[in-house]
Protein backbone atom coordinates (compact mmCIF):
# COMPACT_ATOMS: atom_id res chain seq x y z
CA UNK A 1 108.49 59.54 93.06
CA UNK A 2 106.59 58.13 96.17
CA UNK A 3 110.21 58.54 98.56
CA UNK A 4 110.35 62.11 97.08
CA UNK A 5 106.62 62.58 98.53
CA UNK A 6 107.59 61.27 101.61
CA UNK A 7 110.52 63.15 102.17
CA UNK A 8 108.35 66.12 101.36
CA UNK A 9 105.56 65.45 103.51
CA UNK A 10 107.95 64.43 106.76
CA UNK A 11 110.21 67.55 106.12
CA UNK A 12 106.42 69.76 106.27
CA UNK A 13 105.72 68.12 109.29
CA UNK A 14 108.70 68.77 111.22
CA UNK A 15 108.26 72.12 110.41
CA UNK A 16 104.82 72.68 111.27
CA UNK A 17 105.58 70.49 114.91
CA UNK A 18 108.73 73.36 115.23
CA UNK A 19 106.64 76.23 114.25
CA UNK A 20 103.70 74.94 116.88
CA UNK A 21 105.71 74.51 119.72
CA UNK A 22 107.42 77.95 119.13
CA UNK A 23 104.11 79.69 118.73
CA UNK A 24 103.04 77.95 121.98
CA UNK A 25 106.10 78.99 123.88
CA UNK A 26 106.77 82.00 122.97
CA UNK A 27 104.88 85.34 124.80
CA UNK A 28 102.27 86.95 122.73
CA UNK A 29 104.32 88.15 119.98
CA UNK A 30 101.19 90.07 118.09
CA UNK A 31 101.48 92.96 120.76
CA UNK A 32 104.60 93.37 119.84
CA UNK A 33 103.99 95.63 116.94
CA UNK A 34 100.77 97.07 118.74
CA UNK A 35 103.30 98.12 121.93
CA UNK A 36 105.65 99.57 119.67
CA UNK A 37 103.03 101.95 117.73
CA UNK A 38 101.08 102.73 121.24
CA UNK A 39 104.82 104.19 122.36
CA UNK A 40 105.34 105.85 119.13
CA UNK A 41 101.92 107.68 119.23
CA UNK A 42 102.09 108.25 123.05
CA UNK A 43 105.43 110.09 122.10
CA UNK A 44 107.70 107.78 124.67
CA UNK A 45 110.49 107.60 122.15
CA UNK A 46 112.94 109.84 122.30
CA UNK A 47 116.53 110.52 120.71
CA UNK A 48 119.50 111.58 122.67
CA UNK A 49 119.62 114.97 120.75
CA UNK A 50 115.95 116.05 121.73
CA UNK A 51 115.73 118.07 125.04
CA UNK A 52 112.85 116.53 126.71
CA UNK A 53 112.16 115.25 130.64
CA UNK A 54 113.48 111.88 130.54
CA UNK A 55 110.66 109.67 132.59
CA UNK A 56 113.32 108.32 135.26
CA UNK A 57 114.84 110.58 136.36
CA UNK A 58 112.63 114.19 135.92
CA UNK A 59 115.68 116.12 134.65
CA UNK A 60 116.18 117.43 131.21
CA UNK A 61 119.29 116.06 129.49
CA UNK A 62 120.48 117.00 126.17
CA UNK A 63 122.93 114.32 124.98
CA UNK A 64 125.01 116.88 122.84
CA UNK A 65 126.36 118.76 125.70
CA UNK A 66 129.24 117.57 127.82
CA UNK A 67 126.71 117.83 131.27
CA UNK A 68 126.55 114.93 133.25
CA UNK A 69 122.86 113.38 133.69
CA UNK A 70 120.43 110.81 131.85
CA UNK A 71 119.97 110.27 128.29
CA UNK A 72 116.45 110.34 127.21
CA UNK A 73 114.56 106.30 127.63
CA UNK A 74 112.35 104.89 125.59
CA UNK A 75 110.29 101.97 127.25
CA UNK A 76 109.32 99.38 125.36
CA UNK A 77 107.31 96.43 127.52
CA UNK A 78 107.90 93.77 124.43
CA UNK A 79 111.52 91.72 125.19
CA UNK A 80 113.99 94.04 123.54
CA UNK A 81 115.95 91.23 122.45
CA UNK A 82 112.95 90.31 120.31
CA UNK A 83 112.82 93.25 119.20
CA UNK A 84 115.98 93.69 118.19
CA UNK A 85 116.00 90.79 116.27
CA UNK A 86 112.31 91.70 114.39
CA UNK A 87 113.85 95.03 113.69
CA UNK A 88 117.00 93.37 111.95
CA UNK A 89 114.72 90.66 110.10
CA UNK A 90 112.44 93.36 108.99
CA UNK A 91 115.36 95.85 107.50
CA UNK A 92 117.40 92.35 106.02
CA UNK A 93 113.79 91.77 104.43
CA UNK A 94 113.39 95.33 102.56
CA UNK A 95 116.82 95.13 101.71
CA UNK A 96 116.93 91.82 99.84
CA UNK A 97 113.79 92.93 98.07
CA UNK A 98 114.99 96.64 96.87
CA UNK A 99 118.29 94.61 96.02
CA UNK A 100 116.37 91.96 94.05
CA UNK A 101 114.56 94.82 92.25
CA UNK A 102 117.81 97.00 91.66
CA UNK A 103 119.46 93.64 90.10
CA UNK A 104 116.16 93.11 87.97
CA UNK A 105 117.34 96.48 86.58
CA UNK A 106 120.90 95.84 86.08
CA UNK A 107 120.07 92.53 84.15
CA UNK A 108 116.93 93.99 82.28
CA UNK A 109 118.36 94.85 78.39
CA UNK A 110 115.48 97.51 77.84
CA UNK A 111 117.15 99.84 81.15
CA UNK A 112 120.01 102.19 79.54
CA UNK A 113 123.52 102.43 80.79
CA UNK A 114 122.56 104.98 83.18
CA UNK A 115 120.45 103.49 84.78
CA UNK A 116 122.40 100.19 85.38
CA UNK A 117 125.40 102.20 87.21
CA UNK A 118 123.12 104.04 89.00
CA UNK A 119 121.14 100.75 89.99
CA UNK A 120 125.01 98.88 91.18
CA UNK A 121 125.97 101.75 92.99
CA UNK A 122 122.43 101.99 95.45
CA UNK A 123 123.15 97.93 95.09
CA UNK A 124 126.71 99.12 96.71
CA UNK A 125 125.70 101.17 98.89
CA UNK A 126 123.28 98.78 101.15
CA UNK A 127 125.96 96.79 101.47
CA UNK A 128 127.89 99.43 102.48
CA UNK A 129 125.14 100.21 105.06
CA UNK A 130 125.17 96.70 106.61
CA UNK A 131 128.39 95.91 106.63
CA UNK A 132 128.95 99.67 108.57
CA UNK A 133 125.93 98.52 111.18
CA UNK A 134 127.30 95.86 111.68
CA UNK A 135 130.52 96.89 112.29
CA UNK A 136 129.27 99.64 114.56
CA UNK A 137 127.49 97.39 116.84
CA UNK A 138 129.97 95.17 117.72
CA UNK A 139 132.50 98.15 118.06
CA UNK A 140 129.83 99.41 120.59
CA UNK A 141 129.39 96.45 122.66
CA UNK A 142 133.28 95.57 122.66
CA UNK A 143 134.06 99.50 123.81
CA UNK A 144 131.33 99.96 126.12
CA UNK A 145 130.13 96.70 127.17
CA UNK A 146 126.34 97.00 126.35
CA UNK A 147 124.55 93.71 126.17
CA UNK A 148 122.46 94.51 122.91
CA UNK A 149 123.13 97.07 120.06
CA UNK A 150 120.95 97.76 117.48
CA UNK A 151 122.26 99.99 114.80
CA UNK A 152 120.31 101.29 111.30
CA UNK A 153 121.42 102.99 108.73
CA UNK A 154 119.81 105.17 105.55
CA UNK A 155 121.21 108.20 103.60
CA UNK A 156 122.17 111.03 106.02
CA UNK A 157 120.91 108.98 109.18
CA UNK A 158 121.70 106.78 111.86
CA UNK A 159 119.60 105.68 114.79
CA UNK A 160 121.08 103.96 117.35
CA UNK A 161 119.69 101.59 120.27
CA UNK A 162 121.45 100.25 123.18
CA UNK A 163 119.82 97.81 125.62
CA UNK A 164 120.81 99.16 128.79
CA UNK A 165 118.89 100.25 132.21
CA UNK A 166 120.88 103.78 131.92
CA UNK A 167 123.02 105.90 129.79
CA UNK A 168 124.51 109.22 130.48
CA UNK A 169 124.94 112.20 128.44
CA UNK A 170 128.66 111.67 127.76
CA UNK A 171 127.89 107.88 126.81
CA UNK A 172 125.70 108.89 124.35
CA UNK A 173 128.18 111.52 122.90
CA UNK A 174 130.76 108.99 122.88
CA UNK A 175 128.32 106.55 121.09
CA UNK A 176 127.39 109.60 119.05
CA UNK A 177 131.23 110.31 118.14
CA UNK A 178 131.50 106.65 117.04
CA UNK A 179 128.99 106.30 114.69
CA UNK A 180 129.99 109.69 113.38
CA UNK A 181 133.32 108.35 112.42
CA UNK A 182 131.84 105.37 110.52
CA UNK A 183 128.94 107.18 108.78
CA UNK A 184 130.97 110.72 108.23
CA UNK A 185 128.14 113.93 108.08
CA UNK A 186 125.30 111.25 108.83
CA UNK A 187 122.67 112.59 111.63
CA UNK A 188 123.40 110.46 114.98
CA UNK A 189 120.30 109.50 117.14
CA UNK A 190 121.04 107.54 120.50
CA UNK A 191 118.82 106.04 122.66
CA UNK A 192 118.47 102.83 125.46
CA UNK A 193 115.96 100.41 126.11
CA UNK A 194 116.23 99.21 129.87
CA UNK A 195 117.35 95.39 130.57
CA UNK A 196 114.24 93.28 131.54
C-alpha cells in the first residue's frame, strides 16, 4: 500500500514540475481566446467567398472567380500553430463527449430501436468527419505545400485555414475544389493566417 502511495505521489509531482515549467515558458496563453473574440467582434475574419477589402493589399478579391489577386486575411496576433492545435483539442474534446453521450444511448435498454440507429449513424458520421479533415489537410499541405492546415467539418460546412503569408484567388478555388470533392454539396470557406 505505502509503494502504491509513493508511486502516486512521485507520478503527481512530475506532473505538476512539467505543467510549471510549461506554464512558465510558454507566452501568455489566456489572450489567446481574448485575441481571437476581439478579431471576431472587430469583424477581421473573413472567408474566401465574402467580397470584402482584404487589409494587405486594398483590393477586393472574391475567391470564387477565376481573377487573379488576394484572398481575404484574417490576422490573428496569438501563434497560429497554437492555435491550430487549441482549435483541434477543442473540436476532439466536443466530439468524444457527444460520442460518449450518443453511445450512452445506444447501450441504454429504455431508448427504442430508433433511436439506437439513429444514435450509430451520427456516432458514424463524426468519424466520418475526422477521418475526411484529416485527410483533407494533409492532401492540402502535400499538393500545395502550406506549412499548417487546419480543416473542420459539420453538416453542410467546411471551413478551411491555411497558415500562409498569402493566398491568391485561384489557390483558394483550388483549395475550394478540393474540399468540395471530399465533402460533396458541403459549403467551402477558405482563409490564411500569415506565418509569424
Amino acid at each position: 500500500m505505502l509503494k502504491k502511495q509513493t508511486v502516486w505521489l512521485l507520478t503527481m509531482l512530475s506532473l505538476l514540475i512539467v505543467l510549471s515549467v510549461y506554464y512558465m515558458t510558454s507566452p501568455n496563453g489566456d489572450e489567446l481566446a481574448f485575441i481571437n473574440d476581439n478579431a471576431e467582434e472587430n469583424g477581421t475574419s473573413t472567408t474566401a467567398g465574402d467580397s470584402k477589402d482584404t487589409k494587405d493589399s486594398g483590393e477586393s478579391g472574391d475567391a470564387g472567380s477565376d481573377e487573379e489577386g488576394e484572398a481575404d486575411v484574417t490576422t490573428e496576433p496569438a501563434d497560429v500553430d497554437e492555435l491550430f492545435a487549441s482549435i483541434r483539442m477543442q473540436t476532439t474534446d466536443q466530439r468524444s463527449e457527444a460520442k460518449t453521450r450518443l453511445e450512452e444511448i445506444v447501450a441504454s435498454s429504455s431508448t427504442s430501436t430508433e433511436e439506437k440507429n439513429e444514435a450509430v449513424n451520427q456516432i458514424e458520421l463524426m468519424e466520418q468527419f475526422a477521418s475526411k479533415e484529416s485527410i483533407l489537410e494533409e492532401s492540402i499541405i502535400a499538393e500545395k505545400g502550406y506549412e499548417e492546415v487546419l480543416v473542420r467539418a459539420e453538416e453542410g460546412h467546411v471551413q478551411i485555414t491555411v497558415k500562409t503569408d498569402k493566398m491568391t484567388a485561384q489557390e483558394a478555388n483550388s483549395i475550394m475544389q478540393m474540399a468540395s470533392d471530399e465533402f460533396a454539396g458541403a459549403n467551402v470557406d477558405v482563409k490564411y493566417i500569415p506565418q509569424k
